[in-house]
Structures are given as structure tokens and as C-alpha cells.
C-alpha atoms as a PDB file:
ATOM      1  CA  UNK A   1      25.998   9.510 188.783  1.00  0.00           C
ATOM      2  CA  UNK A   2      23.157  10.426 186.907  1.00  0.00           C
ATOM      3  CA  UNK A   3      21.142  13.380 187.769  1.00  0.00           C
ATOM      4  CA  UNK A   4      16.825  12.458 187.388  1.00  0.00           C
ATOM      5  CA  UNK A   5      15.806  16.264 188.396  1.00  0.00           C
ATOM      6  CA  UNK A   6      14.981  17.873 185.555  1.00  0.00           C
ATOM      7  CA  UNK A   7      16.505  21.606 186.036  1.00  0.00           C
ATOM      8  CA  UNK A   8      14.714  24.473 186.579  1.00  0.00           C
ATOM      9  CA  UNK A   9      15.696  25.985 182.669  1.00  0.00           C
ATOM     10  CA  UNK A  10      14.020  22.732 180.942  1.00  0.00           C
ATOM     11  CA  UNK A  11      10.830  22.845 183.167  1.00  0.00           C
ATOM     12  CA  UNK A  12      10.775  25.896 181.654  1.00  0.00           C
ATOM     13  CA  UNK A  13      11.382  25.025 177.766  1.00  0.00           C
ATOM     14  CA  UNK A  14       8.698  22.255 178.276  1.00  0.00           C
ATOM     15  CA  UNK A  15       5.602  24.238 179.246  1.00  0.00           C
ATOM     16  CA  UNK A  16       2.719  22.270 177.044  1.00  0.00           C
ATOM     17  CA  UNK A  17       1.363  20.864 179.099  1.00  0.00           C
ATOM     18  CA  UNK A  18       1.101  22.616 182.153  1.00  0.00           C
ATOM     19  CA  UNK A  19      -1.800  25.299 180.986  1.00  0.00           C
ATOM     20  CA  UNK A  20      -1.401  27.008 184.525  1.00  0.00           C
ATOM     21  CA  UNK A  21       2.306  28.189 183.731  1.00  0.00           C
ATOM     22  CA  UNK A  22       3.881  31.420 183.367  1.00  0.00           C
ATOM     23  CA  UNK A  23       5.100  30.382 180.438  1.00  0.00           C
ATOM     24  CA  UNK A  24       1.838  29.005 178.863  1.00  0.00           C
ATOM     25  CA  UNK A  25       0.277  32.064 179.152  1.00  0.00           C
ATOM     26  CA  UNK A  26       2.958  34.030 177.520  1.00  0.00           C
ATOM     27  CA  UNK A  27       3.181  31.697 174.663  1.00  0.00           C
ATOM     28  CA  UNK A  28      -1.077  32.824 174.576  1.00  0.00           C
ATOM     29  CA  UNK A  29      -0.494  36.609 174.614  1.00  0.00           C
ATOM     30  CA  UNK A  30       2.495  36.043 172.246  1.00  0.00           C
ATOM     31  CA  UNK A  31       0.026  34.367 170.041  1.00  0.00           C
ATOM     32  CA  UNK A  32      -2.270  36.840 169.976  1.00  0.00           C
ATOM     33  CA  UNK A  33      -0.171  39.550 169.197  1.00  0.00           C
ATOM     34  CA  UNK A  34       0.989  37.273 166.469  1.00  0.00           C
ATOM     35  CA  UNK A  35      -3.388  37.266 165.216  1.00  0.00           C
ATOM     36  CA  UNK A  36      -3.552  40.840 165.315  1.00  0.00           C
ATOM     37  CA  UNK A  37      -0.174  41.623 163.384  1.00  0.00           C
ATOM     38  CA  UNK A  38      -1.691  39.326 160.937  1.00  0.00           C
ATOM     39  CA  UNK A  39      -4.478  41.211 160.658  1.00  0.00           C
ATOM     40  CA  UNK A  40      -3.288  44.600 160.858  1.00  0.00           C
ATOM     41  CA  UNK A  41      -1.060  43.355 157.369  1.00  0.00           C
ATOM     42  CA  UNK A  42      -4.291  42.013 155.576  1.00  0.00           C
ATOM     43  CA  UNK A  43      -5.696  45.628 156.473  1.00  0.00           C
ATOM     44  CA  UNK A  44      -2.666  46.923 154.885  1.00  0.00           C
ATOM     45  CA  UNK A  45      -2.455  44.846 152.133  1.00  0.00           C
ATOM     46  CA  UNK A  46      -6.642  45.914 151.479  1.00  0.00           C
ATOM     47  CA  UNK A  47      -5.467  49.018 151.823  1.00  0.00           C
ATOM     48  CA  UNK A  48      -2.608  49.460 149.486  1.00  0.00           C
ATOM     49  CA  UNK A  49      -4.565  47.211 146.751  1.00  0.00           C
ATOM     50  CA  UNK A  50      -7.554  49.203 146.674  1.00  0.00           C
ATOM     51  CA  UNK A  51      -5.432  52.713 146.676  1.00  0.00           C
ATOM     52  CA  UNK A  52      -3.450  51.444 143.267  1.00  0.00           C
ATOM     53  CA  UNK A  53      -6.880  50.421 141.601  1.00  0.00           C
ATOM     54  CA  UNK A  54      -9.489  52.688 142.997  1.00  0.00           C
ATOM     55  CA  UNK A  55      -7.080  56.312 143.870  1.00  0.00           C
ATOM     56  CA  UNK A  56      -8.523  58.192 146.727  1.00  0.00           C
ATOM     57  CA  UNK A  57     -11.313  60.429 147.127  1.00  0.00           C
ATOM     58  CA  UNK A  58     -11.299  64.102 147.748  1.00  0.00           C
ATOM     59  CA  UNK A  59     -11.269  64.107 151.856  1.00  0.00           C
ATOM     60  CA  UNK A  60      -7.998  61.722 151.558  1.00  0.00           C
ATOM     61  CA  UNK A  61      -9.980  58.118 151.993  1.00  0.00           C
ATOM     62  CA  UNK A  62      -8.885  55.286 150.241  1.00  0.00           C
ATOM     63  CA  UNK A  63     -11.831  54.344 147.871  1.00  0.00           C
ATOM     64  CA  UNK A  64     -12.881  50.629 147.526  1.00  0.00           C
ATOM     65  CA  UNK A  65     -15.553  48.207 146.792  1.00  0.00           C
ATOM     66  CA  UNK A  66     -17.915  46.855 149.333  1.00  0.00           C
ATOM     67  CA  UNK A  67     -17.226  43.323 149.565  1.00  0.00           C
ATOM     68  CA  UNK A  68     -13.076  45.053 150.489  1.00  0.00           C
ATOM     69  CA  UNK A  69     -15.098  47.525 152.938  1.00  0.00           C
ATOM     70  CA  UNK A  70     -16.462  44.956 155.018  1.00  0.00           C
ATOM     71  CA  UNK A  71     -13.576  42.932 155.367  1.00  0.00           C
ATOM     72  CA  UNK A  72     -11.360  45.849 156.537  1.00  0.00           C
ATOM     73  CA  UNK A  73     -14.146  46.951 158.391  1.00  0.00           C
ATOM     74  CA  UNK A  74     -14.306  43.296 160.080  1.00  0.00           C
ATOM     75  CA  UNK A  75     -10.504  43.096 160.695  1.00  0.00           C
ATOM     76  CA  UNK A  76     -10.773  45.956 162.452  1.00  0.00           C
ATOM     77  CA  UNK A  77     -13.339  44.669 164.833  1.00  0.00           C
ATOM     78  CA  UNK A  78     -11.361  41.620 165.273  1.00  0.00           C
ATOM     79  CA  UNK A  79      -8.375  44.018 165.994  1.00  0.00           C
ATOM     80  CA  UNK A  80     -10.628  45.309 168.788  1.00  0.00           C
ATOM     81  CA  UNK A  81     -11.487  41.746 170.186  1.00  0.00           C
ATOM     82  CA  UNK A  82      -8.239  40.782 169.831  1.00  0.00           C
ATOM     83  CA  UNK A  83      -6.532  43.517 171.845  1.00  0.00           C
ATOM     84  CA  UNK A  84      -9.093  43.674 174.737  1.00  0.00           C
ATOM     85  CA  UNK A  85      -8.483  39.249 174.781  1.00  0.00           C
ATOM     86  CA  UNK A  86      -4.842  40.431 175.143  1.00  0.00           C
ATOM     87  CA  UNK A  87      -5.255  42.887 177.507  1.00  0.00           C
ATOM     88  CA  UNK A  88      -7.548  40.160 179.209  1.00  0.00           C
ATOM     89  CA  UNK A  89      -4.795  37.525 179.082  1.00  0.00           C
ATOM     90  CA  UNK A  90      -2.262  39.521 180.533  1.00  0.00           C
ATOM     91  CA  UNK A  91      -4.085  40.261 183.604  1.00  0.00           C
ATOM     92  CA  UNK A  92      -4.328  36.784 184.419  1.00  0.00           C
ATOM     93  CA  UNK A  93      -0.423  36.815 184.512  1.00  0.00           C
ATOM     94  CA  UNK A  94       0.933  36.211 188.020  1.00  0.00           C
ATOM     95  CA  UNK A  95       3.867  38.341 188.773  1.00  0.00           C
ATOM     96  CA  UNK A  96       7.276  36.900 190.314  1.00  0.00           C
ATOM     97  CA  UNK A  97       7.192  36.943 193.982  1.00  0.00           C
ATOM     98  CA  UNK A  98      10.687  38.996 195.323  1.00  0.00           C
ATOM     99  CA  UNK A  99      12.231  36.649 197.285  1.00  0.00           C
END
């Protein structure tokens, strides 16, 4: 006999294109953690690149060129965005109803 109901652990391996899901909106916040590791490693990368070129000055502060300023200073307000979308995202999470 061949069983047509799809079981309950495919439904949940098959999540696309149901946007309403549980599991779509993980895969979102997952995502976006995923964006602001990213960033946090260019920020690291900026950071380590300009501290083997340019040293550091006296108060401890990695010294760098402008145009490497902004863009660390822009990941960082992305970082910001990025968290408070997350933060966002995960409040539109419905919990599991105890049954």
C-alpha cells in the first residue's frame, strides 16, 4: 500500500515555500546571523590589515586610512541594523503550543 501523506519530518525539510513557517523564519534569523558574522570578519580582517601596515597609535587604536575608516565604520552600522532586524525577526517567531 502506498502511503500519499507526506510525514510530519519532510513537511518540515521542505519549508520554501511556505513563508509563514516556523521553519522559514529560522532559516531568516539563521541568515542573518550568517550577514553579520560576515561582517564582523571583514571588520577583522580591516582590522588586522591596517595594524601590520599602519602600527597603532599611542592610546592603543589601530591607525588606518580613511577610505578603511569608513568602511569599518559602515560595517559597524550594518552590524547595528543587522542585529536589531534579528532581534526583529525573532519576535515574530511563534512559540510551540504545550499540548
Amino acid at each position: 500500500m502506498l502511503n500519499l501523506k507526506q510525514s510530519n519530518y519532510s513537511n518540515h525539510l521542505r519549508f520554501e515555500d511556505r513563508p509563514k513557517s516556523k521553519e522559514f523564519q529560522l532559516d531568516k534569523c539563521i541568515k542573518v546571523l550568517g550577514m553579520i558574522a560576515r561582517l564582523k570578519d571583514r571588520n577583522q580582517t580591516i582590522e588586522d590589515c591596517c595594524e601590520n601596515f599602519y602600527g597603532k597609535s599611542e592610546n592603543g587604536r589601530i591607525k588606518a586610512p580613511e577610505t578603511e575608516a569608513i568602511k569599518h565604520s559602515t560595517n559597524i552600522a550594518t552590524i547595528k541594523r543587522l542585529k536589531s532586524y534579528y532581534n526583529y525577526c525573532l519576535s515574530n517567531l511563534k512559540q510551540f503550543q504545550s499540548t
